[in-house]
PDB file of N, CA and C in Angstrom:
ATOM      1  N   UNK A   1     145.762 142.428 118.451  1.00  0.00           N
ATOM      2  CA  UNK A   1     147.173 142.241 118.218  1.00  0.00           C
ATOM      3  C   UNK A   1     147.441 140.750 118.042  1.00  0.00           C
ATOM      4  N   UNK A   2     148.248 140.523 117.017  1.00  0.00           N
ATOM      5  CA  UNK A   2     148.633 138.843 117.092  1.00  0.00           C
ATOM      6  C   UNK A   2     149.400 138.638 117.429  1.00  0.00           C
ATOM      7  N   UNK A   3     150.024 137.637 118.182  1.00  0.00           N
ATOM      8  CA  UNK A   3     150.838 136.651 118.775  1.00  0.00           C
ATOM      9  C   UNK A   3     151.944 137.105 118.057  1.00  0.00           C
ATOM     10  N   UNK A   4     152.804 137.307 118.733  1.00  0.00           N
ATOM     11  CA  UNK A   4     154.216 137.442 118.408  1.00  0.00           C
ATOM     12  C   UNK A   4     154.870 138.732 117.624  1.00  0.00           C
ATOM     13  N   UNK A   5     153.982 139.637 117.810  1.00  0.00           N
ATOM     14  CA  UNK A   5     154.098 140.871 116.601  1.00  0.00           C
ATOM     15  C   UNK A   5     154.094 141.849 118.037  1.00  0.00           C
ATOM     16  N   UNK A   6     154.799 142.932 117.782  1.00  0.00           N
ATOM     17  CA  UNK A   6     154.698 144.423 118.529  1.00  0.00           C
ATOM     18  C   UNK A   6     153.934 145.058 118.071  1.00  0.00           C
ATOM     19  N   UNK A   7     153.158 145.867 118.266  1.00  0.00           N
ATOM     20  CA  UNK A   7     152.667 146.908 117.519  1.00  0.00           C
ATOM     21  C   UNK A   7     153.726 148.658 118.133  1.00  0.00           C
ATOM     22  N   UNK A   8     154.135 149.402 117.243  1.00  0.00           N
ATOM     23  CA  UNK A   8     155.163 150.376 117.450  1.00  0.00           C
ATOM     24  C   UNK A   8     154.253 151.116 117.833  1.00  0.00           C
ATOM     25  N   UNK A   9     154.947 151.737 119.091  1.00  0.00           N
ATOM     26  CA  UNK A   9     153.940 152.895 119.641  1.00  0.00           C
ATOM     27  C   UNK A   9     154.527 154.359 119.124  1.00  0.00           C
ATOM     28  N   UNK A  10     153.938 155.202 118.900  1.00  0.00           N
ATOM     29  CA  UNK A  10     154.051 156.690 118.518  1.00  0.00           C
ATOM     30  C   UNK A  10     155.279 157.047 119.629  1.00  0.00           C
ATOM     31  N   UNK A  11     155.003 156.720 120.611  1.00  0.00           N
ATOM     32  CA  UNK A  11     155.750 157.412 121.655  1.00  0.00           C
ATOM     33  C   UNK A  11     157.348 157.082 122.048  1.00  0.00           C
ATOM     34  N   UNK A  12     157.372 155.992 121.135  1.00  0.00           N
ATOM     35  CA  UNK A  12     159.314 155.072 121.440  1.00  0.00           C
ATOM     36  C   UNK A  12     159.893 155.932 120.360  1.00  0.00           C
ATOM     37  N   UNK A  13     160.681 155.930 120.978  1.00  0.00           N
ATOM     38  CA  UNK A  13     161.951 156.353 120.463  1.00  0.00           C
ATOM     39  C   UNK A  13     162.314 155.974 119.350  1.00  0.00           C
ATOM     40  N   UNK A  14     162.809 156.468 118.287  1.00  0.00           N
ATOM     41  CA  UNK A  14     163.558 155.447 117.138  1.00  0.00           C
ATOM     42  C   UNK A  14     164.544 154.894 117.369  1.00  0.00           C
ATOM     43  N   UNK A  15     165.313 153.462 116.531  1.00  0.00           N
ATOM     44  CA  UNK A  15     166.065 152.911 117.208  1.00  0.00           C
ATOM     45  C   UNK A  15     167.392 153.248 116.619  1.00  0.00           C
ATOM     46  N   UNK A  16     168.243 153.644 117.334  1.00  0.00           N
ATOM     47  CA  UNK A  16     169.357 154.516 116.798  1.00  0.00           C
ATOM     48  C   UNK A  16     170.477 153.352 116.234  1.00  0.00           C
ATOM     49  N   UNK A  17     171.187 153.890 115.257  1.00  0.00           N
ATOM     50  CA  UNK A  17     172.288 153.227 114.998  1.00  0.00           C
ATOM     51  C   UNK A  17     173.772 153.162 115.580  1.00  0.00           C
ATOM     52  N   UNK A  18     173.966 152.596 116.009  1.00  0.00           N
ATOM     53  CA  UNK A  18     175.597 152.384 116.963  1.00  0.00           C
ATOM     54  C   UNK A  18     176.690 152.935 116.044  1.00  0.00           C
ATOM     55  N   UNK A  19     176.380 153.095 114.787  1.00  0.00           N
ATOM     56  CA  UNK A  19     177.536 153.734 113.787  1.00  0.00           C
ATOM     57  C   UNK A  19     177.438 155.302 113.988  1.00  0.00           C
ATOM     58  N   UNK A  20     175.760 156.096 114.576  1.00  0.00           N
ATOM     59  CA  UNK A  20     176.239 157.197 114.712  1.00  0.00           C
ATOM     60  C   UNK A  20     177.272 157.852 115.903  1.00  0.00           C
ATOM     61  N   UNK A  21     177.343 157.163 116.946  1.00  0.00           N
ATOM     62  CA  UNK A  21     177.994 157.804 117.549  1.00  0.00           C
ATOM     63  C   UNK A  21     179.717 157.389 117.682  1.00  0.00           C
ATOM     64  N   UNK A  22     179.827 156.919 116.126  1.00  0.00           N
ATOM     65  CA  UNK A  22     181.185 156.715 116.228  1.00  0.00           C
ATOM     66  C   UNK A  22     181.928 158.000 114.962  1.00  0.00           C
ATOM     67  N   UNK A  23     182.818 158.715 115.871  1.00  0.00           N
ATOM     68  CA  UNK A  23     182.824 159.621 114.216  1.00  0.00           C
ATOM     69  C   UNK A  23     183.524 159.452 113.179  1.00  0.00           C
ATOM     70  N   UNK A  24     183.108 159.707 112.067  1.00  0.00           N
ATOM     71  CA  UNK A  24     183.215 159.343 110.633  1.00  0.00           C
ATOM     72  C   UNK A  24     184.894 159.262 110.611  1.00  0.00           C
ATOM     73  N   UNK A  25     186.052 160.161 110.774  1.00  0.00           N
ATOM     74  CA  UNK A  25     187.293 159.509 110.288  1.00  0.00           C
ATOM     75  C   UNK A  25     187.851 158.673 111.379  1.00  0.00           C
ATOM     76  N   UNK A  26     187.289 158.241 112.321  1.00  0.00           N
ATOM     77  CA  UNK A  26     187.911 157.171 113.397  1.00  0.00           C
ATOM     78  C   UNK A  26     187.200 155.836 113.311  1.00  0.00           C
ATOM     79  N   UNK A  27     185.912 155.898 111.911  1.00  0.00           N
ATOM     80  CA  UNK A  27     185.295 154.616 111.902  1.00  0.00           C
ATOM     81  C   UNK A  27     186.897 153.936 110.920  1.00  0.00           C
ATOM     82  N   UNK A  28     186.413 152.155 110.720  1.00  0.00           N
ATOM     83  CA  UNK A  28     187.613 151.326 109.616  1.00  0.00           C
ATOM     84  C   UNK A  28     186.912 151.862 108.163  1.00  0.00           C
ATOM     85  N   UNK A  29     185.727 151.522 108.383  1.00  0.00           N
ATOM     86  CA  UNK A  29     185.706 151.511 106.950  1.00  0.00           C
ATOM     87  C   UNK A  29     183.564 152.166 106.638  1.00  0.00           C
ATOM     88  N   UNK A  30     183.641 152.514 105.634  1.00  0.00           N
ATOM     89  CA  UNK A  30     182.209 152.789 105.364  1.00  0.00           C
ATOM     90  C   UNK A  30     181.414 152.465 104.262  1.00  0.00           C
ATOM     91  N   UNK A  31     180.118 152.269 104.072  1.00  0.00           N
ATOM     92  CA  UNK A  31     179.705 152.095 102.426  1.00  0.00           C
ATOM     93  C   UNK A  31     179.941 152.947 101.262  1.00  0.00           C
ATOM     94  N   UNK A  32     180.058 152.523 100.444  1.00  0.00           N
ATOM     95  CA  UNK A  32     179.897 153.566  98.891  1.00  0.00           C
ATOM     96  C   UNK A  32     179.175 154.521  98.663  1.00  0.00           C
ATOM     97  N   UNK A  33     177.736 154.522  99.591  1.00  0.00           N
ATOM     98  CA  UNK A  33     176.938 155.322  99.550  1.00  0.00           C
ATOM     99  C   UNK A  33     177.294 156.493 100.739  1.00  0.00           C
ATOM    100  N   UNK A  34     177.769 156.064 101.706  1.00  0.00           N
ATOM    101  CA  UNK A  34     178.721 156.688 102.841  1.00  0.00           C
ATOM    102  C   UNK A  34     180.093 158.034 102.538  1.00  0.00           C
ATOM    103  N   UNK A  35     180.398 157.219 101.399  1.00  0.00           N
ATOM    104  CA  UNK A  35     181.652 157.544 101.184  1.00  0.00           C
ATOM    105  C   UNK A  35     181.345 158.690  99.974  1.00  0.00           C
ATOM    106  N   UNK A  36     180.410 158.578  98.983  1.00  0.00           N
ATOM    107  CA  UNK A  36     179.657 159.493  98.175  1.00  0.00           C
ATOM    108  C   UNK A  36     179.470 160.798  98.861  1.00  0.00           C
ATOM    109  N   UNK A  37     178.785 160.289 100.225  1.00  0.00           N
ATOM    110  CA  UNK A  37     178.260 161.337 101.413  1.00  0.00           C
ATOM    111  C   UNK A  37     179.180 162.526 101.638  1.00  0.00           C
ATOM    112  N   UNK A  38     180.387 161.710 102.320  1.00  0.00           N
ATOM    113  CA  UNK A  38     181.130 162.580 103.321  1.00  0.00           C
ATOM    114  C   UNK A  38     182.449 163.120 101.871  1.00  0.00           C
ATOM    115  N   UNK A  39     182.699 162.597 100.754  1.00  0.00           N
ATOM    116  CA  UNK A  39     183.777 163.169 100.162  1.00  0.00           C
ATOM    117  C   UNK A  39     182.427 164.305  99.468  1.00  0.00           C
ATOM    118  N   UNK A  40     181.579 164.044  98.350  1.00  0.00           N
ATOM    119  CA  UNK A  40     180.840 164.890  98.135  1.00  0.00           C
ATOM    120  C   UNK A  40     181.175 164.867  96.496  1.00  0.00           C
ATOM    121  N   UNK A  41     181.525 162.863  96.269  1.00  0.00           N
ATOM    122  CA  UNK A  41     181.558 162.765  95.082  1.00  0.00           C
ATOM    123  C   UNK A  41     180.201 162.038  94.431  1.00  0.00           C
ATOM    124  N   UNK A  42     180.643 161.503  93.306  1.00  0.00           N
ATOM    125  CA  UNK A  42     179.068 160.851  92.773  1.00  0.00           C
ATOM    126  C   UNK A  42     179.621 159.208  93.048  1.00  0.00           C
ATOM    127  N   UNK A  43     178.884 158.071  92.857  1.00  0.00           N
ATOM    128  CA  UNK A  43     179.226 157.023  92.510  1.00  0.00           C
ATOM    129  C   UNK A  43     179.884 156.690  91.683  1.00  0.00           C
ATOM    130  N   UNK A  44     179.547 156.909  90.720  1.00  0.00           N
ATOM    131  CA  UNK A  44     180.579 156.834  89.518  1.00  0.00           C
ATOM    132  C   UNK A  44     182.048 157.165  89.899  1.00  0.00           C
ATOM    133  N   UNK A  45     182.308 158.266  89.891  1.00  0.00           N
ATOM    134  CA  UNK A  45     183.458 158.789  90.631  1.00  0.00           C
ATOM    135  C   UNK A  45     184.118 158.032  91.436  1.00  0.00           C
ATOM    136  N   UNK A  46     183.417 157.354  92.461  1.00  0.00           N
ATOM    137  CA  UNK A  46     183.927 156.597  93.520  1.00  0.00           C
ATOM    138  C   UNK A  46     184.786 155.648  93.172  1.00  0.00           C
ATOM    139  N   UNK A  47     183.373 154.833  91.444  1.00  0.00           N
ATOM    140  CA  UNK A  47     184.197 153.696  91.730  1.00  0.00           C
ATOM    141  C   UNK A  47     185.394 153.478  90.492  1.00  0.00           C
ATOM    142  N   UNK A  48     185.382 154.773  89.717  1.00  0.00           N
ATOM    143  CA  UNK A  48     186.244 154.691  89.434  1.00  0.00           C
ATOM    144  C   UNK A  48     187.693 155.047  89.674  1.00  0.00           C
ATOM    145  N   UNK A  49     187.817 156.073  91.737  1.00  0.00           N
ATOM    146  CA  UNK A  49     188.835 155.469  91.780  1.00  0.00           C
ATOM    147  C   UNK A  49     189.283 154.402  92.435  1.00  0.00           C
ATOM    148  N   UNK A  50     188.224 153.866  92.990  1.00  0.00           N
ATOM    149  CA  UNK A  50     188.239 152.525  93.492  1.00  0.00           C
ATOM    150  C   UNK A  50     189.191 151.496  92.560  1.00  0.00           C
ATOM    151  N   UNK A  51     188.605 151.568  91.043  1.00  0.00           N
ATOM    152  CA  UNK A  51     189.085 150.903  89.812  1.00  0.00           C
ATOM    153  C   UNK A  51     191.075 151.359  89.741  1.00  0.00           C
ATOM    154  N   UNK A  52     190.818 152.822  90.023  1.00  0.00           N
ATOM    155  CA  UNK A  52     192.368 153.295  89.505  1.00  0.00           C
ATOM    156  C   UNK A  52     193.264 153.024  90.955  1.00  0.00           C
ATOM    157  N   UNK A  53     192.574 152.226  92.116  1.00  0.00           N
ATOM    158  CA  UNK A  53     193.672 152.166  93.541  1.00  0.00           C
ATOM    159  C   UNK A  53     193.776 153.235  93.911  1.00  0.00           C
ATOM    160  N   UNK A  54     193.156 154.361  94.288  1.00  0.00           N
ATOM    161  CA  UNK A  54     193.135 155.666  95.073  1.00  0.00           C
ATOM    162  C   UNK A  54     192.537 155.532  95.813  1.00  0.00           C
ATOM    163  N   UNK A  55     191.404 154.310  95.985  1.00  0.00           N
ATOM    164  CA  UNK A  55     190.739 154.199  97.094  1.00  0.00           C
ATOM    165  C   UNK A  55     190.512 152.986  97.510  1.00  0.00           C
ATOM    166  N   UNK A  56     191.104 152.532  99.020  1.00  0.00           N
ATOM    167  CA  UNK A  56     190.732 151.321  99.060  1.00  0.00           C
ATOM    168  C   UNK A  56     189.468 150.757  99.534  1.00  0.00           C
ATOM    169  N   UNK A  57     189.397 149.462  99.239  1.00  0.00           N
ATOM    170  CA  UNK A  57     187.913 149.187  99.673  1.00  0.00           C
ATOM    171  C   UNK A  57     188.377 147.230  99.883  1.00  0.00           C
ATOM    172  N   UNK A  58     187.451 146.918 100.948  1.00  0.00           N
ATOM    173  CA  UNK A  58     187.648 145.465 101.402  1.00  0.00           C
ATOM    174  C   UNK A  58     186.124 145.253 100.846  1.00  0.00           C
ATOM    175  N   UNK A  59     186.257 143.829 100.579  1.00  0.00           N
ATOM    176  CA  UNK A  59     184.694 143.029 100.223  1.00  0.00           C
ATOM    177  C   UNK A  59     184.612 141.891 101.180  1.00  0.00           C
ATOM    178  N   UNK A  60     183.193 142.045 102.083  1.00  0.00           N
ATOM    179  CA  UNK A  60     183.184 141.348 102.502  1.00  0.00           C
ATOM    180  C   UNK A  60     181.794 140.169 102.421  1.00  0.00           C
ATOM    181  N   UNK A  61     181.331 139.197 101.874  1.00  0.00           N
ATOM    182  CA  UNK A  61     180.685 138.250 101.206  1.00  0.00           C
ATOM    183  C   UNK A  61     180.005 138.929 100.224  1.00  0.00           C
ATOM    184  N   UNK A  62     179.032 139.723 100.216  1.00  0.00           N
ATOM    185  CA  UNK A  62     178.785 140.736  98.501  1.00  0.00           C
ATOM    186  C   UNK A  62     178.942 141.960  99.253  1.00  0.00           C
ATOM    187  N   UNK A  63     179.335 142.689 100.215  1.00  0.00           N
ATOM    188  CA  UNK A  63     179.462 143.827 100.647  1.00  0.00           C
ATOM    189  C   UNK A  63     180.816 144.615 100.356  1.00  0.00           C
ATOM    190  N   UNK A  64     180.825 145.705 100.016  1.00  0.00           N
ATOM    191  CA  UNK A  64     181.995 146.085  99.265  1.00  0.00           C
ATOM    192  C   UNK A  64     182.235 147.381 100.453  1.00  0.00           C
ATOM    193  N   UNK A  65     183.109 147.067 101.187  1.00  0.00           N
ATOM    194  CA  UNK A  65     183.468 148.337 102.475  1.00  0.00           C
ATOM    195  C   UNK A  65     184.380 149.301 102.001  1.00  0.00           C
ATOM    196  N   UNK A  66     184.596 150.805 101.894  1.00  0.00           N
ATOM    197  CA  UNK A  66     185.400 151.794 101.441  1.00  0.00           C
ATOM    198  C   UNK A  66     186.396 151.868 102.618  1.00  0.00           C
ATOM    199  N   UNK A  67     187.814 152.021 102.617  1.00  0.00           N
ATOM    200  CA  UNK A  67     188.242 152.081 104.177  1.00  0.00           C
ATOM    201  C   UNK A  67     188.452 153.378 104.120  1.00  0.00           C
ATOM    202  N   UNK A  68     187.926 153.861 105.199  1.00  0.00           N
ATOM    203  CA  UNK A  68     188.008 155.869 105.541  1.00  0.00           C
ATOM    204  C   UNK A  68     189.208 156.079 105.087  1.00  0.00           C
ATOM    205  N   UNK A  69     190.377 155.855 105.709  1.00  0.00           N
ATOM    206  CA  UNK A  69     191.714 156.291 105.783  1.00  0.00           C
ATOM    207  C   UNK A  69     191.894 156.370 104.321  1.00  0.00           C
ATOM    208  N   UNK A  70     191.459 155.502 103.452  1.00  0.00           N
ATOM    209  CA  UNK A  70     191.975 155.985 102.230  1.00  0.00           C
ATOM    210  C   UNK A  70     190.991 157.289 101.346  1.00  0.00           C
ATOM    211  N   UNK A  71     190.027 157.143 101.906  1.00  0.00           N
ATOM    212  CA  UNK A  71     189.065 158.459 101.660  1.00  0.00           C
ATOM    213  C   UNK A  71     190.230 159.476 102.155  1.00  0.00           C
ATOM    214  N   UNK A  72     190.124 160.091 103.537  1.00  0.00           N
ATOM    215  CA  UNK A  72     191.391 160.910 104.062  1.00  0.00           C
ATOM    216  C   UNK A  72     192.488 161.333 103.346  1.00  0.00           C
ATOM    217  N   UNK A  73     193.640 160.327 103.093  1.00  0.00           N
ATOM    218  CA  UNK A  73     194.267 160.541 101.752  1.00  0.00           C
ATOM    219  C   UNK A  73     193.932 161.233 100.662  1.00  0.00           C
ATOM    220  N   UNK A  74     192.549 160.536  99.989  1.00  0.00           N
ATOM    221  CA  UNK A  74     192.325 161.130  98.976  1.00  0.00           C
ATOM    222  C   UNK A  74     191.734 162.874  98.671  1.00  0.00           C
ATOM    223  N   UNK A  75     191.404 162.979 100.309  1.00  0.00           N
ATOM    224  CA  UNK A  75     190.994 164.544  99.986  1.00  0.00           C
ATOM    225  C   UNK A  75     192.215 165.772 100.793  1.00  0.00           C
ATOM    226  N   UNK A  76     193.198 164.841 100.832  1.00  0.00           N
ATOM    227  CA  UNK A  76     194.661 165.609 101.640  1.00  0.00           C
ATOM    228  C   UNK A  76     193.886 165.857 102.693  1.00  0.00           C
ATOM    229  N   UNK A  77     193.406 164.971 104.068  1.00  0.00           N
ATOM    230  CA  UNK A  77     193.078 165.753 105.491  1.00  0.00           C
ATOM    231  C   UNK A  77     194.643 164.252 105.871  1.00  0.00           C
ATOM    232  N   UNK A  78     194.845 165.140 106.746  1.00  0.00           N
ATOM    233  CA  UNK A  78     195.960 164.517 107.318  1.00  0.00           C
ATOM    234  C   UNK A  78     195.736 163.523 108.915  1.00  0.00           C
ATOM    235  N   UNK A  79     195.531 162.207 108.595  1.00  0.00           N
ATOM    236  CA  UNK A  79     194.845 161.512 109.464  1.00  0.00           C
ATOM    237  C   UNK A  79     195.776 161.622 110.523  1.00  0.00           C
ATOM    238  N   UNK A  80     197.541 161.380 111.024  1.00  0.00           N
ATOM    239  CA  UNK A  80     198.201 161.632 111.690  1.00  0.00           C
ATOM    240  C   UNK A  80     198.904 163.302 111.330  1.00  0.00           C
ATOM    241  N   UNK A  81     199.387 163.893 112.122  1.00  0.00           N
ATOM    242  CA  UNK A  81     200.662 165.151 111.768  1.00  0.00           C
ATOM    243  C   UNK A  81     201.732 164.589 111.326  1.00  0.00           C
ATOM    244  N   UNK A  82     201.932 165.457 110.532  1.00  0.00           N
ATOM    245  CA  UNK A  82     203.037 165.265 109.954  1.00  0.00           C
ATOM    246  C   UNK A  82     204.413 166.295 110.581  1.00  0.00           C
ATOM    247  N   UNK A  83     205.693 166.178 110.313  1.00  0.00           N
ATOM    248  CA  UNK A  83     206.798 167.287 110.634  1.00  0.00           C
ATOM    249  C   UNK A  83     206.478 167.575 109.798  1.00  0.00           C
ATOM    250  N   UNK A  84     207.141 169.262 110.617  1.00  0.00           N
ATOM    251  CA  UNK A  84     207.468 170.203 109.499  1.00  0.00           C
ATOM    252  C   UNK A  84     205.875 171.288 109.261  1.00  0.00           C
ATOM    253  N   UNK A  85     204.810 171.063 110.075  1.00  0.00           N
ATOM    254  CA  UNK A  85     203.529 171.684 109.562  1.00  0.00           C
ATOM    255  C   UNK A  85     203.000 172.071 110.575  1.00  0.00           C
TER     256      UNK A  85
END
């Protein structure tokens, strides 16, 4: 073994991501590839309504974040209740 290197043992655990145990419409925001996922559109699709303002999305230094809530919107799930329903 060299200096400064781990070698991964069969037996550890994988190392989990802190995004799974947050659930998907209570995260801010998700990737494009994320957002492909959970609406069950293509990319293309995405970004063109990204292009038409149906969906918002923040950029942050080249990272381009989808914000859920506007996913939500876009597939009518109703993030708060509304009256009347």
């Amino acid at each position: 073994m060299r200096r400064g290197r781990r070698l991964e043992c069969a037996t550890q655990e994988p190392k989990r991501n802190p995004l799974d145990c947050i659930p998907f419409a209570q995260r801010l925001t998700c990737t494009v590839a994320e957002a492909c996922e959970a609406t069950g559109l293509g990319r293309t699709k995405i970004y063109e309504l990204i292009g038409n303002g149906r969906v918002a999305t923040t950029t942050i230094g080249r990272r381009r974040l989808v914000v859920v809530q506007s996913l939500s919107s876009l597939v009518g799930i109703n993030v708060a209740p509304t009256k009347g329903r």
